[in-house]
N, C-alpha and C. Protein backbone atom coordinates (compact mmCIF):
# COMPACT_ATOMS: atom_id res chain seq x y z
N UNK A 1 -10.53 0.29 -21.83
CA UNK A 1 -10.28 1.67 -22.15
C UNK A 1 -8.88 2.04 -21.69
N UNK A 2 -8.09 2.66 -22.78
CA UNK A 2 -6.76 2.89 -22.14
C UNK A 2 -6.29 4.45 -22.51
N UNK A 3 -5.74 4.96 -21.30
CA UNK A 3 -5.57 6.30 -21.96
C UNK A 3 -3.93 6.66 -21.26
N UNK A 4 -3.05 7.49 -22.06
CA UNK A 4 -2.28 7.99 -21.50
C UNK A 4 -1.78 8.65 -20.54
N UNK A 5 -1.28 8.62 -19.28
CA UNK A 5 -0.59 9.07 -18.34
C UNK A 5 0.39 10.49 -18.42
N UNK A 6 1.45 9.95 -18.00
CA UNK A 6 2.78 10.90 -18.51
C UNK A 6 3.98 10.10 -18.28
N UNK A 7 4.94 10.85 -18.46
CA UNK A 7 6.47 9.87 -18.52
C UNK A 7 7.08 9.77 -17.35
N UNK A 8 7.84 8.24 -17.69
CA UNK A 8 8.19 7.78 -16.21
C UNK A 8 9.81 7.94 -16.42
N UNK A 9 10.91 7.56 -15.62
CA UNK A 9 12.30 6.70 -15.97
C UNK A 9 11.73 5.19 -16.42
N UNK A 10 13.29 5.13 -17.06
CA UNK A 10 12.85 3.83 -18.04
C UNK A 10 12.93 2.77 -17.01
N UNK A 11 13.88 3.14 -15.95
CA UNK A 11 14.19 2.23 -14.76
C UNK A 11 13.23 2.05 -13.42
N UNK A 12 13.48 1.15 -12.82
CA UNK A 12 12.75 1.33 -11.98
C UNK A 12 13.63 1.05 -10.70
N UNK A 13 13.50 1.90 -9.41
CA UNK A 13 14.42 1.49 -8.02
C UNK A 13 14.02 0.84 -7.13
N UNK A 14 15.02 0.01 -6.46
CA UNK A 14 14.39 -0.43 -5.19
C UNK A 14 13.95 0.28 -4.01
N UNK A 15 13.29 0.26 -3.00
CA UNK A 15 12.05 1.28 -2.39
C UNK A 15 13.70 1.34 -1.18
N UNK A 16 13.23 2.47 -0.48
CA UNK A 16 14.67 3.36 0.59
C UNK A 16 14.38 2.49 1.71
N UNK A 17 15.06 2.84 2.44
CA UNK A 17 14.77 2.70 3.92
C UNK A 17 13.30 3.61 4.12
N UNK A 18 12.46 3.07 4.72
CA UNK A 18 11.43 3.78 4.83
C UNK A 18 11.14 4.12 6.47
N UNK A 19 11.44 3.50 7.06
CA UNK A 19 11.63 3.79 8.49
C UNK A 19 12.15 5.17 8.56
N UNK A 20 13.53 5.34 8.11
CA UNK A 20 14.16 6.66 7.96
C UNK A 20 14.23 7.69 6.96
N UNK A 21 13.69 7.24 5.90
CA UNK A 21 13.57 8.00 4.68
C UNK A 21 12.33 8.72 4.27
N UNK A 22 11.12 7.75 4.64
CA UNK A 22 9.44 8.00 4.03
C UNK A 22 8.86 9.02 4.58
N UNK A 23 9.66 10.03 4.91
CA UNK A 23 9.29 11.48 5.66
C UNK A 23 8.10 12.26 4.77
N UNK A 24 7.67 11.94 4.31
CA UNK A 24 5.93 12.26 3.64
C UNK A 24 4.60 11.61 4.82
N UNK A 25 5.56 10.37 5.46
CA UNK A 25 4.59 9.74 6.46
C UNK A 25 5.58 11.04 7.85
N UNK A 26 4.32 11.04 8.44
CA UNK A 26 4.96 12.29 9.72
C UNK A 26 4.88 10.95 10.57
N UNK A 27 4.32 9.77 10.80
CA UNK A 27 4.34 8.37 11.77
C UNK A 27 4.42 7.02 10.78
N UNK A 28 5.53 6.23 11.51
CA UNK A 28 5.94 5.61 10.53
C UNK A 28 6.31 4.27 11.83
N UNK A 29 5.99 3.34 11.17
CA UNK A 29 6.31 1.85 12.41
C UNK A 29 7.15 0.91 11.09
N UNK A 30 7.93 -0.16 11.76
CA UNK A 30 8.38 -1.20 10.80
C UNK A 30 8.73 -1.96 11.92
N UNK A 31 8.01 -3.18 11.59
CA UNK A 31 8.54 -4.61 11.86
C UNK A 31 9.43 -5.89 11.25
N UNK A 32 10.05 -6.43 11.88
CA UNK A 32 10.64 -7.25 10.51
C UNK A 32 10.82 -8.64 11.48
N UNK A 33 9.74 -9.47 10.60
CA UNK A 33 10.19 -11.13 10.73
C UNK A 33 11.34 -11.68 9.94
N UNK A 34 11.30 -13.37 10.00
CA UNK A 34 12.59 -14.01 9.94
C UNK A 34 12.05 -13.55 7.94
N UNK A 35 10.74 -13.84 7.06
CA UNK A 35 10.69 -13.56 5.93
C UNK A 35 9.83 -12.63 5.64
N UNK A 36 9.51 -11.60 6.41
CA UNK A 36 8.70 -10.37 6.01
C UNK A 36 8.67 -8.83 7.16
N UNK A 37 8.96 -8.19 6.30
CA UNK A 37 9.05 -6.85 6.43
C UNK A 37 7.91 -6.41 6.41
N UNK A 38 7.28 -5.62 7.46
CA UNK A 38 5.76 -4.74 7.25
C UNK A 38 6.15 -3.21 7.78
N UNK A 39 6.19 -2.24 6.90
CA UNK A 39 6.13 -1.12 6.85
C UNK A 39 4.33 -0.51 7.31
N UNK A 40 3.73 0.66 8.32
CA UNK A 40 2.69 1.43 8.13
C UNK A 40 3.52 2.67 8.27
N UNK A 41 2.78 3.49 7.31
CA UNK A 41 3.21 5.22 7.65
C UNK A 41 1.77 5.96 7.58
N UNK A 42 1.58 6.47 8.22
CA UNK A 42 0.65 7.75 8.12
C UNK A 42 0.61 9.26 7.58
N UNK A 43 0.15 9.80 6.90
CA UNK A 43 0.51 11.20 6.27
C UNK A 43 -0.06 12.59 7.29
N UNK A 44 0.11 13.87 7.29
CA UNK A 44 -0.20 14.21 8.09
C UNK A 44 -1.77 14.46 7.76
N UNK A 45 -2.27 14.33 6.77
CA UNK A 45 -3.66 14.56 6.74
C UNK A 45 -4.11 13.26 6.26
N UNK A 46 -4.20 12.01 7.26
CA UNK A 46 -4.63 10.30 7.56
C UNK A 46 -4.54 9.60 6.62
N UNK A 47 -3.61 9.76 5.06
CA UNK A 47 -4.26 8.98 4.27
C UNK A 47 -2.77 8.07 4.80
N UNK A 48 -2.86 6.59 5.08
CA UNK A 48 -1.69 6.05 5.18
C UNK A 48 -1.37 4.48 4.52
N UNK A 49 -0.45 4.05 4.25
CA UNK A 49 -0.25 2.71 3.68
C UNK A 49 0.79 2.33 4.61
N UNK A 50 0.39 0.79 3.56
CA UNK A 50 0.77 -0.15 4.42
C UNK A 50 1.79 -0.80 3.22
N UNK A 51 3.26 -1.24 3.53
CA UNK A 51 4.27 -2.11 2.53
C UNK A 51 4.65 -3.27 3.16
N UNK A 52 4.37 -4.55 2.65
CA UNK A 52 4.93 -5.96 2.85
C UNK A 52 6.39 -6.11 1.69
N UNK A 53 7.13 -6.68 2.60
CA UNK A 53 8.18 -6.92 1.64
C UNK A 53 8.35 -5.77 0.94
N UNK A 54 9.09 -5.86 -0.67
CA UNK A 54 8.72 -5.00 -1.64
C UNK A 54 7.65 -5.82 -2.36
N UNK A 55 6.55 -6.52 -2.18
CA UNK A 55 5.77 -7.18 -2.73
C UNK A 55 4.42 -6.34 -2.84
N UNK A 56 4.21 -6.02 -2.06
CA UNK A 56 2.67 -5.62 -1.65
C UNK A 56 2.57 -4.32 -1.44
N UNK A 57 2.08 -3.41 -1.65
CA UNK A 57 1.77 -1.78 -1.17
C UNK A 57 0.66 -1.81 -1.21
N UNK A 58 -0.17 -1.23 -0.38
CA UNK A 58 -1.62 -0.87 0.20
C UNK A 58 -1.67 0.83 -0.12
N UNK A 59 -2.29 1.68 -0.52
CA UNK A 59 -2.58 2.90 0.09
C UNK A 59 -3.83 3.39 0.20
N UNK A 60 -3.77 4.07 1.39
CA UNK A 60 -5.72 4.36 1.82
C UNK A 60 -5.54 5.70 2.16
N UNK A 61 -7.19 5.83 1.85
CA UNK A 61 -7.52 7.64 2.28
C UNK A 61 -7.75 7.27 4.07
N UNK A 62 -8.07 8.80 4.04
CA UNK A 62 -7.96 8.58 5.61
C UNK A 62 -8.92 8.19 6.42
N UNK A 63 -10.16 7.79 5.04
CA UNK A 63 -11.32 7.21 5.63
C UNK A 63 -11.16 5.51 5.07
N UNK A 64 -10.32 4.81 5.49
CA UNK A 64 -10.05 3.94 5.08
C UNK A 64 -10.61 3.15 3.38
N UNK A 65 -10.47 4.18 2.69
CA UNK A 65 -10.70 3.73 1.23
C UNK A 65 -9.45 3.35 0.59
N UNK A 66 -9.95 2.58 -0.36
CA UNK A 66 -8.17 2.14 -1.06
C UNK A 66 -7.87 3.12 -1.91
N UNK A 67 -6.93 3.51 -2.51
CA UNK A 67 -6.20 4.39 -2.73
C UNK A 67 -5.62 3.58 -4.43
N UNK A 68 -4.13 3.12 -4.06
CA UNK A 68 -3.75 2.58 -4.81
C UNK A 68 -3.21 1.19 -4.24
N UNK A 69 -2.72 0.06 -5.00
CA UNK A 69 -2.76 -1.12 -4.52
C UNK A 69 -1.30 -1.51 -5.81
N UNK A 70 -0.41 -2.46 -5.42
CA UNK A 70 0.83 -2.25 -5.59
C UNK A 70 1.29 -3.83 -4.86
N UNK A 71 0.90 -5.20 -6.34
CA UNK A 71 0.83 -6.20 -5.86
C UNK A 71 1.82 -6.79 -6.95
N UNK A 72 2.79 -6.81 -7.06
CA UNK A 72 4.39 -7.22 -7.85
C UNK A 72 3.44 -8.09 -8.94
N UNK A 73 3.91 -8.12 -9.71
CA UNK A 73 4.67 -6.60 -10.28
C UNK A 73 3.38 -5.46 -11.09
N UNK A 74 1.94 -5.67 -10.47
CA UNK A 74 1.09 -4.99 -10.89
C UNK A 74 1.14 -3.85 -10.10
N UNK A 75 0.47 -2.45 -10.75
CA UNK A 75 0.02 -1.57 -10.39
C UNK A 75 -1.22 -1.49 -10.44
N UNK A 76 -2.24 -0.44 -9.57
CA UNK A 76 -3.80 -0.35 -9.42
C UNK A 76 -4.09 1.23 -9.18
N UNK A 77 -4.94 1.15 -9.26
CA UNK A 77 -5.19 2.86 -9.15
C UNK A 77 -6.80 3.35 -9.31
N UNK A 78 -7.41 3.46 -7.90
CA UNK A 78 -8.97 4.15 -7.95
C UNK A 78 -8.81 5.43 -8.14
N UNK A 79 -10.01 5.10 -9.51
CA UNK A 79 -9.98 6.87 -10.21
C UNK A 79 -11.65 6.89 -10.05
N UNK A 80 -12.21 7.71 -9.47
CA UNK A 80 -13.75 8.18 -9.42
C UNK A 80 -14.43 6.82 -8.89
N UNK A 81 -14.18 5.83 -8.22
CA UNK A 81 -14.77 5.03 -7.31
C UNK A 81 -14.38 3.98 -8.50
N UNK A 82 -13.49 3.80 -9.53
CA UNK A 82 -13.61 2.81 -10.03
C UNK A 82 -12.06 1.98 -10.58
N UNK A 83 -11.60 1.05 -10.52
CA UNK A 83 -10.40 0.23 -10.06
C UNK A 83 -9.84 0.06 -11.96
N UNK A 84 -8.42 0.55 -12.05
CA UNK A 84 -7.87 0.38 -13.23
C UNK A 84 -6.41 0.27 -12.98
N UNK A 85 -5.65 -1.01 -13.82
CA UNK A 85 -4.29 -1.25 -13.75
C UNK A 85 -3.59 -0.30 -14.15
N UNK A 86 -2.40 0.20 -13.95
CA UNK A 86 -1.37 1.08 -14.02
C UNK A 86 -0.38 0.58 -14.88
N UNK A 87 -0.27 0.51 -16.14
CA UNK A 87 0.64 -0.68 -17.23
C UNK A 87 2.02 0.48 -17.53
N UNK A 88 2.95 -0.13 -17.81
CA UNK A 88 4.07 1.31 -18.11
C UNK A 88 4.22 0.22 -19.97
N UNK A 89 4.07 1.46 -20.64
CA UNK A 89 4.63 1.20 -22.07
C UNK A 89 5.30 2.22 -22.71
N UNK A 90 6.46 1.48 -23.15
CA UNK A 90 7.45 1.95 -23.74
C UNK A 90 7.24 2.26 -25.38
N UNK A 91 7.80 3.72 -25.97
CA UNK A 91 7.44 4.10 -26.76
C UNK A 91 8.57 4.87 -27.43
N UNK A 92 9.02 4.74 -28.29
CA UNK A 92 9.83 5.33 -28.88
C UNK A 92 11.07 5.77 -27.78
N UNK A 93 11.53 4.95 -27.04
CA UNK A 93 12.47 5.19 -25.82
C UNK A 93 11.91 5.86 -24.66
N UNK A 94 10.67 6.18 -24.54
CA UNK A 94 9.96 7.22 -23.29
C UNK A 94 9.03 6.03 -22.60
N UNK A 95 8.84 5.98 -21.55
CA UNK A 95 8.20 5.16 -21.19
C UNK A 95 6.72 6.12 -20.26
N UNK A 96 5.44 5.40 -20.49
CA UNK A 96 4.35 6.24 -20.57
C UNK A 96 3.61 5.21 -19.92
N UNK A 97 2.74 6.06 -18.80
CA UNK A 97 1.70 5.18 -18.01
C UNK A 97 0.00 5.00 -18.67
N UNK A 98 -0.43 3.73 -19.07
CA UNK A 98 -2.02 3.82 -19.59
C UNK A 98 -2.57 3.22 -18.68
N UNK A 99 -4.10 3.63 -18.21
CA UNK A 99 -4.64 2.82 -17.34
C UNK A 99 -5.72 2.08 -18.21
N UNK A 100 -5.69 0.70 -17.48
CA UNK A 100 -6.76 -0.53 -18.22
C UNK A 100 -7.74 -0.24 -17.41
N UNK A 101 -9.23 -0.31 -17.51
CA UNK A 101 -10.07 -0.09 -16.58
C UNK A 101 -10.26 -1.92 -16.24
N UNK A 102 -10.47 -2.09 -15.00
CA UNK A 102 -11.03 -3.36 -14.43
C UNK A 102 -12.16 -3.83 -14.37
N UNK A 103 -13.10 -4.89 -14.51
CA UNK A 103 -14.24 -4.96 -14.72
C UNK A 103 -14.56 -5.53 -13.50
N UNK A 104 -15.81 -5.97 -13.05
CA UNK A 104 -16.17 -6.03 -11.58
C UNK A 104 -15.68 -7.17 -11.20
N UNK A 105 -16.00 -8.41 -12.09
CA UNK A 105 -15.29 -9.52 -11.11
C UNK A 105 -13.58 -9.29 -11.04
N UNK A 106 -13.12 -8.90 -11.55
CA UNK A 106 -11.65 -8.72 -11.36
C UNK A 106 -11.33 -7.63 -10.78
N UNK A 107 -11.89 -6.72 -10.71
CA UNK A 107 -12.09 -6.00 -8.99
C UNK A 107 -12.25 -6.78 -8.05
N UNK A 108 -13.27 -7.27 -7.62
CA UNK A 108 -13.91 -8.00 -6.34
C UNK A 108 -12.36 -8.75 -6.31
N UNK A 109 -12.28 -9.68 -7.35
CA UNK A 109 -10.68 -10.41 -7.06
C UNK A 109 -10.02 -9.41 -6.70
N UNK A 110 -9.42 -8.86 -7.20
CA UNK A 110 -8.17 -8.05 -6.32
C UNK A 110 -8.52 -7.29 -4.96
N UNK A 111 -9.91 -7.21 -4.49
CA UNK A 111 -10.29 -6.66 -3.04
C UNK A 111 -10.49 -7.54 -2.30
N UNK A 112 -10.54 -8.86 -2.93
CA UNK A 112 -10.99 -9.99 -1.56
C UNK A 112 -8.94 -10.26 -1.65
N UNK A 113 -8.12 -10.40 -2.28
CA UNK A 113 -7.07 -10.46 -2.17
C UNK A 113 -6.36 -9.49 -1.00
N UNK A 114 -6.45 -7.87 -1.59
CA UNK A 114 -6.06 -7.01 -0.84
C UNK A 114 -6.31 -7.40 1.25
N UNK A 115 -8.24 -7.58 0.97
CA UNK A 115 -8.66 -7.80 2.14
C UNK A 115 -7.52 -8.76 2.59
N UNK A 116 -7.43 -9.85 2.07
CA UNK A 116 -6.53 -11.24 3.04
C UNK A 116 -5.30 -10.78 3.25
N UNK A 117 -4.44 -10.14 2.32
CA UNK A 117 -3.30 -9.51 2.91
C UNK A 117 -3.54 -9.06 3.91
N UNK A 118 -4.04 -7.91 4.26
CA UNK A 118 -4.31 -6.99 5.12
C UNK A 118 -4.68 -7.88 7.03
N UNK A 119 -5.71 -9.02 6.55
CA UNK A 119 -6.12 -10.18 7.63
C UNK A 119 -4.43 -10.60 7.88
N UNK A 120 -3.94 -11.16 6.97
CA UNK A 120 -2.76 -11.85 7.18
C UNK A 120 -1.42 -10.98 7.96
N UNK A 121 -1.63 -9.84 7.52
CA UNK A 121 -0.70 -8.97 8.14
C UNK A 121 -0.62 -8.09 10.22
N UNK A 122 -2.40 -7.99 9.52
CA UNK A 122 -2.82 -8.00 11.44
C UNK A 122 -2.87 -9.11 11.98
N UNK A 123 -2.74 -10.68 11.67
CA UNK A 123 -2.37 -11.64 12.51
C UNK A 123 -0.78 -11.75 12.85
N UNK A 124 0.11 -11.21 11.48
CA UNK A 124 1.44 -11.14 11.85
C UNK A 124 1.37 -10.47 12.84
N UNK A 125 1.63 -8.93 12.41
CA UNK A 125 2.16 -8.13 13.76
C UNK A 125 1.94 -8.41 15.24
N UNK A 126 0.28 -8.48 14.94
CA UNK A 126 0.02 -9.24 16.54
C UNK A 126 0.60 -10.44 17.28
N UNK A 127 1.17 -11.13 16.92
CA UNK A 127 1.90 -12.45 17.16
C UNK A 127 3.15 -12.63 17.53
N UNK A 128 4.06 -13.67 18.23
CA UNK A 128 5.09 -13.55 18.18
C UNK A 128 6.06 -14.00 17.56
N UNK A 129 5.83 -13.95 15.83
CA UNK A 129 6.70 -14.28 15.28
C UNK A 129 7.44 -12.83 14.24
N UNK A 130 7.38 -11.51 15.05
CA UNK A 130 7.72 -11.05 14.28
C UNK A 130 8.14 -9.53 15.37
N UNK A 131 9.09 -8.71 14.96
CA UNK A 131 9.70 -8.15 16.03
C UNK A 131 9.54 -6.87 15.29
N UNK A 132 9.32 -5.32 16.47
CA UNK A 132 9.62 -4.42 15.75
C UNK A 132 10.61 -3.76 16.03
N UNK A 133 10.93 -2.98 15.03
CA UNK A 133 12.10 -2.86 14.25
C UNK A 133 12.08 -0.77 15.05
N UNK A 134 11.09 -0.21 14.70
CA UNK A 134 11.18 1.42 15.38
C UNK A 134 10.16 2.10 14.94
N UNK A 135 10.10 2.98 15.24
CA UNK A 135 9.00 3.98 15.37
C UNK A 135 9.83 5.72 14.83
N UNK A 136 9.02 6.24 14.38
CA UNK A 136 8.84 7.63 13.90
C UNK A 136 7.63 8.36 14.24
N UNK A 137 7.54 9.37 15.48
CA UNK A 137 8.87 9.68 15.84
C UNK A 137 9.51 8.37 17.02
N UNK A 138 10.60 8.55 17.09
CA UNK A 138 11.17 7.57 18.29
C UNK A 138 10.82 7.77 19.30
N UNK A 139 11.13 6.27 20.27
CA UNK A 139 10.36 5.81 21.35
C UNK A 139 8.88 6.51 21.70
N UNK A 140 7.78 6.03 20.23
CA UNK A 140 6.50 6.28 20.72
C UNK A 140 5.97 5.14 21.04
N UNK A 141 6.35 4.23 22.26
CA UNK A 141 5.21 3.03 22.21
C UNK A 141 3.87 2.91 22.15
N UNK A 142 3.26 3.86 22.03
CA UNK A 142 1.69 3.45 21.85
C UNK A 142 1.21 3.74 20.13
N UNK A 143 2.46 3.99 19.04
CA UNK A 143 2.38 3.82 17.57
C UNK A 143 2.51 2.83 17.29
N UNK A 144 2.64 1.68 17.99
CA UNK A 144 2.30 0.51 17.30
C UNK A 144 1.22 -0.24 17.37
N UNK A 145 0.32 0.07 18.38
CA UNK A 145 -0.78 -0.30 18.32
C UNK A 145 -2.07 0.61 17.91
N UNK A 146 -1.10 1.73 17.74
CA UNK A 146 -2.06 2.85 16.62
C UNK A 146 -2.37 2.51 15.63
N UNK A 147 -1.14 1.83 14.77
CA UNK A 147 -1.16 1.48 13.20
C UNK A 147 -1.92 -0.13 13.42
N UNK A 148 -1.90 -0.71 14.31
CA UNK A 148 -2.63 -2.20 14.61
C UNK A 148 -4.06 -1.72 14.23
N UNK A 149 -4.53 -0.80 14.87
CA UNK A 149 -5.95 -0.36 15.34
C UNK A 149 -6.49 0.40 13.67
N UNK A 150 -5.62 1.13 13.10
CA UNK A 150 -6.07 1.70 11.54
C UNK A 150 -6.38 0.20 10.54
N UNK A 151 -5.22 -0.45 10.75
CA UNK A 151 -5.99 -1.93 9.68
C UNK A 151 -6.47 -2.68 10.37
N UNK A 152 -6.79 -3.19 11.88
CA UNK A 152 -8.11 -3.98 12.12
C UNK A 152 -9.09 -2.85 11.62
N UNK A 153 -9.22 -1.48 11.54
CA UNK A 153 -10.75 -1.26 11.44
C UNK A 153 -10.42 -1.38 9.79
N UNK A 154 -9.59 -0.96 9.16
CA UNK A 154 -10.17 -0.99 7.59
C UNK A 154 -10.31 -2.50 6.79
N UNK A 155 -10.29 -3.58 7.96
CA UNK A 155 -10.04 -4.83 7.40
C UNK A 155 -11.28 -5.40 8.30
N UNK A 156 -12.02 -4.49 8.90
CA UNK A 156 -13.60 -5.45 9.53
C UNK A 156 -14.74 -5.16 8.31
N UNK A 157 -14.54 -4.64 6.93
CA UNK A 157 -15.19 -4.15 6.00
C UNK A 157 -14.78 -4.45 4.98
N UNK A 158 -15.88 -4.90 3.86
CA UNK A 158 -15.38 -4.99 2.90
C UNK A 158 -14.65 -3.59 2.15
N UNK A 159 -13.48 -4.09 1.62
CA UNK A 159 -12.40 -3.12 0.84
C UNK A 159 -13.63 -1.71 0.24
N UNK A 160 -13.07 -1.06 0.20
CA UNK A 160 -13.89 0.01 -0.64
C UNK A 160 -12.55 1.03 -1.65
N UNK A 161 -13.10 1.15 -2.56
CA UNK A 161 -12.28 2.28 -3.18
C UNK A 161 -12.61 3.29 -3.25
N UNK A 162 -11.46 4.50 -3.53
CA UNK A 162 -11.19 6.34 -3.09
C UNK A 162 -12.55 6.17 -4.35
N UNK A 163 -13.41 7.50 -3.90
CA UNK A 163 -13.95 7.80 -4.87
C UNK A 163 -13.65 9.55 -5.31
């Protein structure tokens, strides 16, 4: 089932400094290893994500539901508890968002995926192969094991999506 969106730029940008820029997150951490970057921000009413690289985007409600999911070069998007790709098609020079709806096994795939990112990312940070980089607001040391503590708990469960 595919239905129309609205219009995008035809272009697409590379993501800001988010440490200093992603001021929609009111708490914001970044770490950066020798090959990966992990961004968490928090919003002021809990819904917060998580960015690897520019590869990966996570976003969750504040009850740890998925949100949207943002796995290069796909887009995802839970609409009413149920998981559909985000496709951009171009149309007479306008470019327009349709969503594909996902069917269950290709859900479950992309949530047991999401899940392992998410595993893979709380073994990074925790470890010492990877250094952080700052905090928003500055010098809060106990925000980094704030944002540790939001994805161990949304990663002891299977994934769920916003409904």
């Amino acid at each position: 089932m595919r239905t129309e969106r609205r219009f995008l730029a035809i272009e697409e940008q590379n993501r800001e400094n988010l440490l200093r820029d992603a001021t929609a997150f009111t708490q914001r951490v970044l770490w950066q290893g020798a090959q990966t970057e992990v961004f968490v921000g928090i919003r002021s009413d809990g819904r917060w994500s998580l960015y690897v690289n520019q590869d990966v985007v996570l976003q969750f409600s504040g009850e740890n539901q998925l949100r949207r999911i943002f796995i290069a070069p796909r887009k995802y998007a839970s609409i009413a508890g149920e998981l559909y790709e985000i496709v951009r098609v171009s149309r007479g020079g306008k470019v327009q968002l349709q969503q594909v709806y996902l069917d269950l096994a290709m859900r479950e795939k992309l949530l047991r995926q999401c899940h392992d990112e998410l595993r893979a990312v709380l073994d990074l940070v925790s470890g010492p192969k990877i250094a952080l980089i700052g905090t928003w607001p500055e010098n809060q040391s106990e925000l980094p094991k704030r944002m540790i503590q939001i994805m161990y708990e949304a990663s002891q469960t299977h994934l769920r999506l916003e409904t």
